[in-house]
C-alpha atoms as a PDB file:
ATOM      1  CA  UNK A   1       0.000   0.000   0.000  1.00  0.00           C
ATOM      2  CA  UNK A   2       1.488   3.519  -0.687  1.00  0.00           C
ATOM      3  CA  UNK A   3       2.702   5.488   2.292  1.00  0.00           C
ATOM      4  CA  UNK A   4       0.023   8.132   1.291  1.00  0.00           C
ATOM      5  CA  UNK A   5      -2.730   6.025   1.200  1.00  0.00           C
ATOM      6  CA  UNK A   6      -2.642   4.773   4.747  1.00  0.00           C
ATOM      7  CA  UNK A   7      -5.363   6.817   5.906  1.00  0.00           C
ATOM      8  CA  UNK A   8      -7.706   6.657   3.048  1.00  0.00           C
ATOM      9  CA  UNK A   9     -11.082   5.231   3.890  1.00  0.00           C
ATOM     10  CA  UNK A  10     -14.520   4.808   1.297  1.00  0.00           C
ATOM     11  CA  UNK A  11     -17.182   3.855   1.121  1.00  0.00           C
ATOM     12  CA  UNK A  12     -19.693   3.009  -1.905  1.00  0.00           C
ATOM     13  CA  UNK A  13     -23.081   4.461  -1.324  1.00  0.00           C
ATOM     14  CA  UNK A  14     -26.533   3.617  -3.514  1.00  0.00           C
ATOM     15  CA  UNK A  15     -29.209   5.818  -2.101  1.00  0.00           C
ATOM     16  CA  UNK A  16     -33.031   5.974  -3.452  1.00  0.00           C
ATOM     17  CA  UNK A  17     -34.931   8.704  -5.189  1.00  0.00           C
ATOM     18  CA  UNK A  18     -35.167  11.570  -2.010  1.00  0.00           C
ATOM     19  CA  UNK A  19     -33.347   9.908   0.471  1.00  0.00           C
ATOM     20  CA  UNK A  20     -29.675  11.712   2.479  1.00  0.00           C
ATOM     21  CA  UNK A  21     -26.958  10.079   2.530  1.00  0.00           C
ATOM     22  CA  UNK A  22     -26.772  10.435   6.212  1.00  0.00           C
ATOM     23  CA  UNK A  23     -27.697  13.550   8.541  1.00  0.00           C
ATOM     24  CA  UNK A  24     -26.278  17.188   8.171  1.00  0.00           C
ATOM     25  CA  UNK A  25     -22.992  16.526   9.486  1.00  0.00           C
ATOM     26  CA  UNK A  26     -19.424  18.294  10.569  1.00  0.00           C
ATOM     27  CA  UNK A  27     -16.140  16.250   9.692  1.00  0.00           C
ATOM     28  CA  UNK A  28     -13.431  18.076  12.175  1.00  0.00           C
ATOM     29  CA  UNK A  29     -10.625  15.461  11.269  1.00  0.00           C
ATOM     30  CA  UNK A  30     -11.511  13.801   7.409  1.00  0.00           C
ATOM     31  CA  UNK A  31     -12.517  15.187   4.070  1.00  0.00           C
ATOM     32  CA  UNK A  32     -15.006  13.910   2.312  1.00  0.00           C
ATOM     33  CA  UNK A  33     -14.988  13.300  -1.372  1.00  0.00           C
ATOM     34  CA  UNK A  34     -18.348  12.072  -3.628  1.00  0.00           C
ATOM     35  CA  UNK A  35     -18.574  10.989  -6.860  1.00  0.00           C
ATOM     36  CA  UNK A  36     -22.181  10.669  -9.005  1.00  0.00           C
ATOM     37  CA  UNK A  37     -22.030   7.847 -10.667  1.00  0.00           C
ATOM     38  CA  UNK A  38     -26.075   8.075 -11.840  1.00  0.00           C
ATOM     39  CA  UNK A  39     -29.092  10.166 -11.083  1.00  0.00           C
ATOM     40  CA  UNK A  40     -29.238  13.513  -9.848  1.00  0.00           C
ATOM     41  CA  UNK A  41     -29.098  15.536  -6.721  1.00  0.00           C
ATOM     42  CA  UNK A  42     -28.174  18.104  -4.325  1.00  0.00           C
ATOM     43  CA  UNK A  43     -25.276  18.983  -1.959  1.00  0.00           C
ATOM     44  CA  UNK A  44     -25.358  20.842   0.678  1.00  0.00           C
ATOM     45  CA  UNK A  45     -22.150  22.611   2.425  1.00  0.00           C
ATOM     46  CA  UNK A  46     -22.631  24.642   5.497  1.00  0.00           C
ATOM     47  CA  UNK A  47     -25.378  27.247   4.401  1.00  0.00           C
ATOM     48  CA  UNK A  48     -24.646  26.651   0.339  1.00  0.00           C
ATOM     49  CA  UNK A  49     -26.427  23.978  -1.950  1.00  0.00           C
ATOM     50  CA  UNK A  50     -24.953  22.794  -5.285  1.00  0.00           C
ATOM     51  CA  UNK A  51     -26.727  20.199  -7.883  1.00  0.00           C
ATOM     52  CA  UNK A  52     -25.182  17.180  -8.498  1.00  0.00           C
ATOM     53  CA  UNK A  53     -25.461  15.351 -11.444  1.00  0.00           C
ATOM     54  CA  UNK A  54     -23.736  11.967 -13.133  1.00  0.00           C
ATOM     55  CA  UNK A  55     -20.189  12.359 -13.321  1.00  0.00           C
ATOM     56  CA  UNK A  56     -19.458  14.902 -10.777  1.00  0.00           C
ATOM     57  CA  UNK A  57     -16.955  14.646  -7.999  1.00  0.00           C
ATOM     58  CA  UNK A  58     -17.099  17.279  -5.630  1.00  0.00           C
ATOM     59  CA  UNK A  59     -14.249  17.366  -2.647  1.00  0.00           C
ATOM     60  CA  UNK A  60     -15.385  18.919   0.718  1.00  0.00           C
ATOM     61  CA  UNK A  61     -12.899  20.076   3.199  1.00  0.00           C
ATOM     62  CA  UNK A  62     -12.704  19.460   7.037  1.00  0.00           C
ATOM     63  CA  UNK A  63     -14.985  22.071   9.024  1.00  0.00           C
ATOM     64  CA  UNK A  64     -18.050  22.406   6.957  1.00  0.00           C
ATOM     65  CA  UNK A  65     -21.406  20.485   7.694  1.00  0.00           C
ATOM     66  CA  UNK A  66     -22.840  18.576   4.874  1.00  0.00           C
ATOM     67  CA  UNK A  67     -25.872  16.398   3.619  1.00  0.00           C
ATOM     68  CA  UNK A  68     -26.209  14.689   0.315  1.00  0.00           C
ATOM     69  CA  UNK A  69     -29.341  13.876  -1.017  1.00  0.00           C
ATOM     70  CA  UNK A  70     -29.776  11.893  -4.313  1.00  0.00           C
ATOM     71  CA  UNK A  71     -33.180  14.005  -6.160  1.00  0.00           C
ATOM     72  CA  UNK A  72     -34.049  11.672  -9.110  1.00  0.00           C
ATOM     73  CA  UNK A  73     -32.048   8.370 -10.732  1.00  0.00           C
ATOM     74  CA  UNK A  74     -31.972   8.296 -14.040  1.00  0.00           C
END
């Protein structure tokens, strides 16, 4: 395993039509990093929302509160 790596955790993630990933939420020690693989959405960091469609990968730094929610799946 590379030396950067050693710290790198995922997980793969199939939500329904208008469900979160997982509540509003504050990461104080990990990023977090989503791709859309299918279907369409919206993300929310701290007090700004961004759509999310297939194909995106968005990158969210430590500090901010976030909630996923997948909209419609194509």
């Amino acid at each position: 395993m590379p030396q950067w790596a050693r710290g790198l955790r995922y997980d793969l993630t199939e939500l329904p039509p208008g469900m979160a990933q997982c509540p509003f939420h504050v990461h104080r020690g990990e990023e977090e990093v989503f791709v859309i693989r299918e279907g369409e959405g919206e993300l929310r960091f701290g007090d700004r929302r961004y759509p999310l469609r297939p194909h995106d990968v968005v990158a969210c730094p430590t500090g901010g509160a976030t909630l996923m929610v997948l909209m419609q799946k194509r």
